[in-house]
C-alpha atoms as a PDB file:
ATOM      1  CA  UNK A   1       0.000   0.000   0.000  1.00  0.00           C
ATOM      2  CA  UNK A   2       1.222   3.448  -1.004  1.00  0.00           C
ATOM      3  CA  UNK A   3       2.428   6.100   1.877  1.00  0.00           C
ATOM      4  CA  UNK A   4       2.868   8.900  -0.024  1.00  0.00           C
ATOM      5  CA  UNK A   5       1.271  11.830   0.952  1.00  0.00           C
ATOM      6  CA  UNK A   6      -0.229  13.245  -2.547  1.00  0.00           C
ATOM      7  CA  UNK A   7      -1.044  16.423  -0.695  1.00  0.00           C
ATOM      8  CA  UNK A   8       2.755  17.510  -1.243  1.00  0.00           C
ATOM      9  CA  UNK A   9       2.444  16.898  -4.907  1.00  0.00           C
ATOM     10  CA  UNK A  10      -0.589  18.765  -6.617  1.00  0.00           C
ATOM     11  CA  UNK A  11      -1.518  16.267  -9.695  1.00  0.00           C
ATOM     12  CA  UNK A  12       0.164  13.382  -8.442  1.00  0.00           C
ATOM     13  CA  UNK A  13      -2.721  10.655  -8.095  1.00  0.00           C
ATOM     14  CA  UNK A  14      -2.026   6.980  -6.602  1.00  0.00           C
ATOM     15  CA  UNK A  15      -4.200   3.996  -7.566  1.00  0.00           C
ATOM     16  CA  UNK A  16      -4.395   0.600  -6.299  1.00  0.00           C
ATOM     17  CA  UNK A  17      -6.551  -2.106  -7.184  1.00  0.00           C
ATOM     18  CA  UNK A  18      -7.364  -3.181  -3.208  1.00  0.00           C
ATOM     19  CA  UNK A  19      -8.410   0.850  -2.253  1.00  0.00           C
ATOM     20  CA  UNK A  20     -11.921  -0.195  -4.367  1.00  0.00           C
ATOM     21  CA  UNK A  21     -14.452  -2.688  -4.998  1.00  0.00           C
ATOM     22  CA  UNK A  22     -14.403  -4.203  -8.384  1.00  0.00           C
ATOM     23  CA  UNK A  23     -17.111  -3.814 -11.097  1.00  0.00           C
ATOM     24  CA  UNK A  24     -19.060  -6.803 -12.763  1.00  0.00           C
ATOM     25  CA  UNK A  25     -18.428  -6.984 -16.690  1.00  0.00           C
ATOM     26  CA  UNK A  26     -18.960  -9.281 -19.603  1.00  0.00           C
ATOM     27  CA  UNK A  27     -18.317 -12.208 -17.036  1.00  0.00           C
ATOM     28  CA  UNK A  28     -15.511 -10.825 -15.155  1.00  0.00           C
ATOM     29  CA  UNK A  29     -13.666  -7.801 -12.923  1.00  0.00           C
ATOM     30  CA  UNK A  30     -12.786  -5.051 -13.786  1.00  0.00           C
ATOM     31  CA  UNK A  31     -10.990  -2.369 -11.641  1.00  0.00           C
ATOM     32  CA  UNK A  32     -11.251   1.046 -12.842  1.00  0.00           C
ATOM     33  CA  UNK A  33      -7.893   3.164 -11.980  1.00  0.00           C
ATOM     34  CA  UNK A  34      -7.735   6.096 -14.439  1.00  0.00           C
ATOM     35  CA  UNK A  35     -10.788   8.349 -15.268  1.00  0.00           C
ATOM     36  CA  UNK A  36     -10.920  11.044 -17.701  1.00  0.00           C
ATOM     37  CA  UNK A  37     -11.388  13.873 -14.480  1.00  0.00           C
ATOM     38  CA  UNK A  38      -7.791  12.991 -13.899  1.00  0.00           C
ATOM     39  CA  UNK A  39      -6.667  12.977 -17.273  1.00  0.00           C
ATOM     40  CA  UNK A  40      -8.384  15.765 -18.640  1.00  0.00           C
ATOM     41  CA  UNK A  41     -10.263  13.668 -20.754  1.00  0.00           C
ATOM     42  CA  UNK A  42      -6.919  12.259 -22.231  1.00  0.00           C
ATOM     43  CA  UNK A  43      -7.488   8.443 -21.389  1.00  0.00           C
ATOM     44  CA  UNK A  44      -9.248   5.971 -19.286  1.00  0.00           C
ATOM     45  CA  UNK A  45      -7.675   2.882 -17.941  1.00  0.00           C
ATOM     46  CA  UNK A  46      -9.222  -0.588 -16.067  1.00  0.00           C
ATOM     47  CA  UNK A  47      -7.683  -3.817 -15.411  1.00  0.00           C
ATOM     48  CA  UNK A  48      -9.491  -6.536 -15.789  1.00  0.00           C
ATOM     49  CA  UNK A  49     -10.026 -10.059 -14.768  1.00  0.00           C
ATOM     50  CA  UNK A  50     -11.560 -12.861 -16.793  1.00  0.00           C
ATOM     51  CA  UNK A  51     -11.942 -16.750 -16.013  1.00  0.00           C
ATOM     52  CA  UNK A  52     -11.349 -19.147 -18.461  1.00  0.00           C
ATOM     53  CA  UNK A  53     -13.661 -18.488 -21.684  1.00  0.00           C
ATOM     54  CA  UNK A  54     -14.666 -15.332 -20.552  1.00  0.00           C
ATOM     55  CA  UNK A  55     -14.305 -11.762 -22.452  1.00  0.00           C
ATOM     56  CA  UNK A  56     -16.213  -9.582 -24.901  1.00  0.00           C
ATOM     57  CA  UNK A  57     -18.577  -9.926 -27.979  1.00  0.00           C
ATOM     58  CA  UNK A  58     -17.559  -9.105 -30.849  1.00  0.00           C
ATOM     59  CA  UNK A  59     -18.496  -5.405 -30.737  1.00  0.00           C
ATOM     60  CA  UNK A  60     -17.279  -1.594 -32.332  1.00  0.00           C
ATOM     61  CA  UNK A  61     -16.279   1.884 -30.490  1.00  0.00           C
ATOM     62  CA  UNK A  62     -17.314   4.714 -32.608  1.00  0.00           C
ATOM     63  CA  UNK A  63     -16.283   7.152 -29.940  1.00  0.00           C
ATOM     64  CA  UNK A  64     -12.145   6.208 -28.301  1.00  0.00           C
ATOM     65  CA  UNK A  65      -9.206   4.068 -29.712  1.00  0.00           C
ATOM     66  CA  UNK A  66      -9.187   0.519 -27.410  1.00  0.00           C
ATOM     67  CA  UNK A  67      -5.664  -0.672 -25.825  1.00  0.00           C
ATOM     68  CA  UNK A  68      -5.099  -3.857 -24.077  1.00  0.00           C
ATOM     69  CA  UNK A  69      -1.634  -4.756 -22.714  1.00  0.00           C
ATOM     70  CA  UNK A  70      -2.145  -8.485 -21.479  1.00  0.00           C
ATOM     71  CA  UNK A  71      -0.258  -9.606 -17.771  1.00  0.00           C
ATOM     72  CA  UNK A  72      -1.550 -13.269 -17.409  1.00  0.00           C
ATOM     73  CA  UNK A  73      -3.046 -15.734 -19.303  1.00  0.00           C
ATOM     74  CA  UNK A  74      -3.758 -16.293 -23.208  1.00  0.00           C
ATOM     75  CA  UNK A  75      -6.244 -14.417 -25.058  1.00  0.00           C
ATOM     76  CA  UNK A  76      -8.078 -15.011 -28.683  1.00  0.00           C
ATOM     77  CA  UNK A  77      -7.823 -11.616 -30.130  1.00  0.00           C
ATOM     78  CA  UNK A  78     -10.304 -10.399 -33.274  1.00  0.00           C
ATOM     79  CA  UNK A  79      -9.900  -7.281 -34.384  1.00  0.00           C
ATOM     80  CA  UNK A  80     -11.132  -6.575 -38.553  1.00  0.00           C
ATOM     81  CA  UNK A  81     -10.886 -10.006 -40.190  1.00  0.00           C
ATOM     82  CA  UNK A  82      -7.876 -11.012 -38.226  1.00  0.00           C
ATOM     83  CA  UNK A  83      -7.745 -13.298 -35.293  1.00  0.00           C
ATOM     84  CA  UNK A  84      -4.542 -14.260 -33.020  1.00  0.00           C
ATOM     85  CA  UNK A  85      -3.122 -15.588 -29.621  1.00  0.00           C
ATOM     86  CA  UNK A  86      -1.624 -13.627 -27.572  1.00  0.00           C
ATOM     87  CA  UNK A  87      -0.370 -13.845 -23.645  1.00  0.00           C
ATOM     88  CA  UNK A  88       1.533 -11.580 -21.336  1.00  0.00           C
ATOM     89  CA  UNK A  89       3.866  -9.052 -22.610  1.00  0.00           C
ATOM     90  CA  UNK A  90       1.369  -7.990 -25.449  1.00  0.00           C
ATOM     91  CA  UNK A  91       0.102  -4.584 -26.139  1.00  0.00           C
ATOM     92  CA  UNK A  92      -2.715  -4.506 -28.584  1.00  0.00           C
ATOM     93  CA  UNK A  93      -4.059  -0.895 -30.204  1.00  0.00           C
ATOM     94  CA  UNK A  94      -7.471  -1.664 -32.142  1.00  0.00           C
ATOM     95  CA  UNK A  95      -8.841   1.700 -33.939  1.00  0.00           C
ATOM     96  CA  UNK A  96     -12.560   2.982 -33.624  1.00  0.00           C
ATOM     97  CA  UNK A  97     -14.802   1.763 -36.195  1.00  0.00           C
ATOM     98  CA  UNK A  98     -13.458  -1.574 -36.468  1.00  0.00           C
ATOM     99  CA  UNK A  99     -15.069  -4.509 -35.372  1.00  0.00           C
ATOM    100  CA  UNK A 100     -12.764  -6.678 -32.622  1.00  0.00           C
ATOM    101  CA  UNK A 101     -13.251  -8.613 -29.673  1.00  0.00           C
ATOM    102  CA  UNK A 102     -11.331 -10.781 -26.637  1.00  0.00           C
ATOM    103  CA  UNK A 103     -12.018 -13.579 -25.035  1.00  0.00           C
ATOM    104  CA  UNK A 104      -9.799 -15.687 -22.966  1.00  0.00           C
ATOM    105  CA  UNK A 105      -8.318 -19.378 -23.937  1.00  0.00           C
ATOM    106  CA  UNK A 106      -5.804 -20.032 -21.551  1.00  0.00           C
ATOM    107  CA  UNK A 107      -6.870 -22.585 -18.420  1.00  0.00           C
ATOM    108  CA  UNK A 108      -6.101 -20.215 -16.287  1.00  0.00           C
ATOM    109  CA  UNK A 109      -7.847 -16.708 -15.633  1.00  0.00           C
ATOM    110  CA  UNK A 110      -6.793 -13.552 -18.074  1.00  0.00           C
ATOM    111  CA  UNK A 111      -5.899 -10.332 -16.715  1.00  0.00           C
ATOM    112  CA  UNK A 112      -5.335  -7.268 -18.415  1.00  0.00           C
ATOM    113  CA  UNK A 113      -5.133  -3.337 -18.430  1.00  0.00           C
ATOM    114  CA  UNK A 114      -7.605  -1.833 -20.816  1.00  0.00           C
ATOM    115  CA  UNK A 115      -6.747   1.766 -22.004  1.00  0.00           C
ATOM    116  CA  UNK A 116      -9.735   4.262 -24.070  1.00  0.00           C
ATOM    117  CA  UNK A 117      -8.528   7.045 -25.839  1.00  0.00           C
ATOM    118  CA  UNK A 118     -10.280   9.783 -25.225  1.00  0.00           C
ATOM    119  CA  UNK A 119     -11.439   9.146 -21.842  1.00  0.00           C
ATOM    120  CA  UNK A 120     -15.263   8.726 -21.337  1.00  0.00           C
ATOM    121  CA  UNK A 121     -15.935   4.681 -21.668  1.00  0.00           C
ATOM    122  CA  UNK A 122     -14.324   3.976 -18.185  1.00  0.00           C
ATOM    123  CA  UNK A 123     -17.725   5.253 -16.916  1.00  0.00           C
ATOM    124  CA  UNK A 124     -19.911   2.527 -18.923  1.00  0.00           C
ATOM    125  CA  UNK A 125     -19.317   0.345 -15.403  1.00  0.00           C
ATOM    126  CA  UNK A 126     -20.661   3.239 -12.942  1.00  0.00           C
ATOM    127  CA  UNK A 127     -24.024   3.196 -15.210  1.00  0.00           C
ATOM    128  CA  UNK A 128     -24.383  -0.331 -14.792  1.00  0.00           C
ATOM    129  CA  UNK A 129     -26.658  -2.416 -12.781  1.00  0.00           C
ATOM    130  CA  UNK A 130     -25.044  -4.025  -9.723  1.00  0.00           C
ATOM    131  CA  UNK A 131     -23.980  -7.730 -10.731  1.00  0.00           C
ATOM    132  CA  UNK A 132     -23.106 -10.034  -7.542  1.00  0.00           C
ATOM    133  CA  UNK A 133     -21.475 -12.815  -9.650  1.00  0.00           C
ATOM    134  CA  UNK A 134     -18.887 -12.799 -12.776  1.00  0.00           C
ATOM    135  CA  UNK A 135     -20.212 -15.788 -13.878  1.00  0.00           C
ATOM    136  CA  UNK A 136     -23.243 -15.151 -16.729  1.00  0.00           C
ATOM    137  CA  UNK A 137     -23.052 -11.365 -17.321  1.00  0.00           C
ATOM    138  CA  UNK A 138     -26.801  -9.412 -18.334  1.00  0.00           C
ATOM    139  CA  UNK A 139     -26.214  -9.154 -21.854  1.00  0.00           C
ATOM    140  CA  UNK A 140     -29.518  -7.314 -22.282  1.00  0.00           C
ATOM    141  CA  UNK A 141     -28.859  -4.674 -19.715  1.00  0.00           C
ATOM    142  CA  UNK A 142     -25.362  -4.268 -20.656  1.00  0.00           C
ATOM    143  CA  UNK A 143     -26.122  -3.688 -24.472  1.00  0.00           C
ATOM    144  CA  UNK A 144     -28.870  -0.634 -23.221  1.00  0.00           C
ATOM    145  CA  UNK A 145     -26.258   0.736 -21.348  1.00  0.00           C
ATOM    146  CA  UNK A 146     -23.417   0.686 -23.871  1.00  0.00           C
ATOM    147  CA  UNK A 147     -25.143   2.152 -26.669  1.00  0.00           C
ATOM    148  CA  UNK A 148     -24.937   5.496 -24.566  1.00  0.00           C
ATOM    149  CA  UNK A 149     -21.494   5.327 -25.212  1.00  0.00           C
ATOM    150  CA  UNK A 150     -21.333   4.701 -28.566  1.00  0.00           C
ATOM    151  CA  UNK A 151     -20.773   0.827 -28.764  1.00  0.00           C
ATOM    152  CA  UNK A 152     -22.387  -1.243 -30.919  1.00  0.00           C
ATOM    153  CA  UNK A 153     -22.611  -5.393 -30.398  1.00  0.00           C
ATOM    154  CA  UNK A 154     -21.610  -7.540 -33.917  1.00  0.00           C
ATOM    155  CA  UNK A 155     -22.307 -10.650 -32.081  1.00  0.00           C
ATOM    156  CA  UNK A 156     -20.396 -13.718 -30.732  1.00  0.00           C
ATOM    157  CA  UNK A 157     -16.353 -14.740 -30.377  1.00  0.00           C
ATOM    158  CA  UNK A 158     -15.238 -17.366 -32.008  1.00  0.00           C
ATOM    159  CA  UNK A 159     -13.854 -19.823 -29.542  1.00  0.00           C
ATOM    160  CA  UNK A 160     -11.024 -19.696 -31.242  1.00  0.00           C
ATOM    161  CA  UNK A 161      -8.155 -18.519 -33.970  1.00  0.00           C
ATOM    162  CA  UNK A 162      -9.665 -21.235 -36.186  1.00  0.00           C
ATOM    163  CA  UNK A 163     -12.947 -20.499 -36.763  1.00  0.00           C
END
């Protein structure tokens, strides 16, 4: 846990993933760290936690750039017409206005930081309803939600690279 006083440093913000509760999402965790009010509406970054299988439709951002930069286990990326594997170490940069998705394939649970430039998607998980579990996520509510932000669901990832 952090000691540092940020009163002595005027900008300097600290975040740690056990200071807050997590969020539900698309079957999983998701931490939210960065916000646009301390960015000035630069960027917006989570990390998130998936168990095996678990991640995103297939779905667009017409509004912010998506990042992911992967720390543990495997992930089917889609992003376009391209699918790949990837696992820790990888930074992925998928443009707005192009279909992509994640999902995870490794045995063991994915996590990941998930950067939005501009800022502004971060808050999708404030304007959701409460979820208890991360096992089956409310698609339905989810979807009403996220068109507010300018998302927009394709449908279904492949399970994987192959298909």
């Amino acid at each position: 846990m952090a000691t540092i006083s940020t009163m002595s440093v005027p900008g300097l913000e600290i975040s740690q993933r056990d200071d807050r509760a997590p969020k539900m999402g698309y079957g999983g965790q998701i931490w939210v760290h960065v916000t646009g009010d301390s960015t000035g509406g630069a960027f917006g970054m989570w990390e998130g936690l998936l168990p095996p299988g678990g991640g995103s439709p297939i779905h667009i951002h017409h509004n912010e750039v998506e990042c992911i930069y992967v720390i543990e286990g495997t992930f089917l990326f889609l992003c376009g017409d391209q699918t790949w594997e990837a696992g820790p170490g990888t930074w992925v940069s998928m443009p707005k206005d192009v279909q992509h998705g994640i999902r995870v394939v490794s045995d063991t649970p994915g996590r990941f930081l998930e950067f939005f430039l501009p800022a502004g998607l971060e808050q999708l998980f404030n304007k959701l309803p409460e979820q208890k579990t991360t096992t089956t996520p409310d698609m339905a509510k989810i979807l009403d939600v996220a068109q507010a932000f300018g998302l927009e669901f394709i449908g279904p990832m492949p399970t994987s690279a192959d298909q």
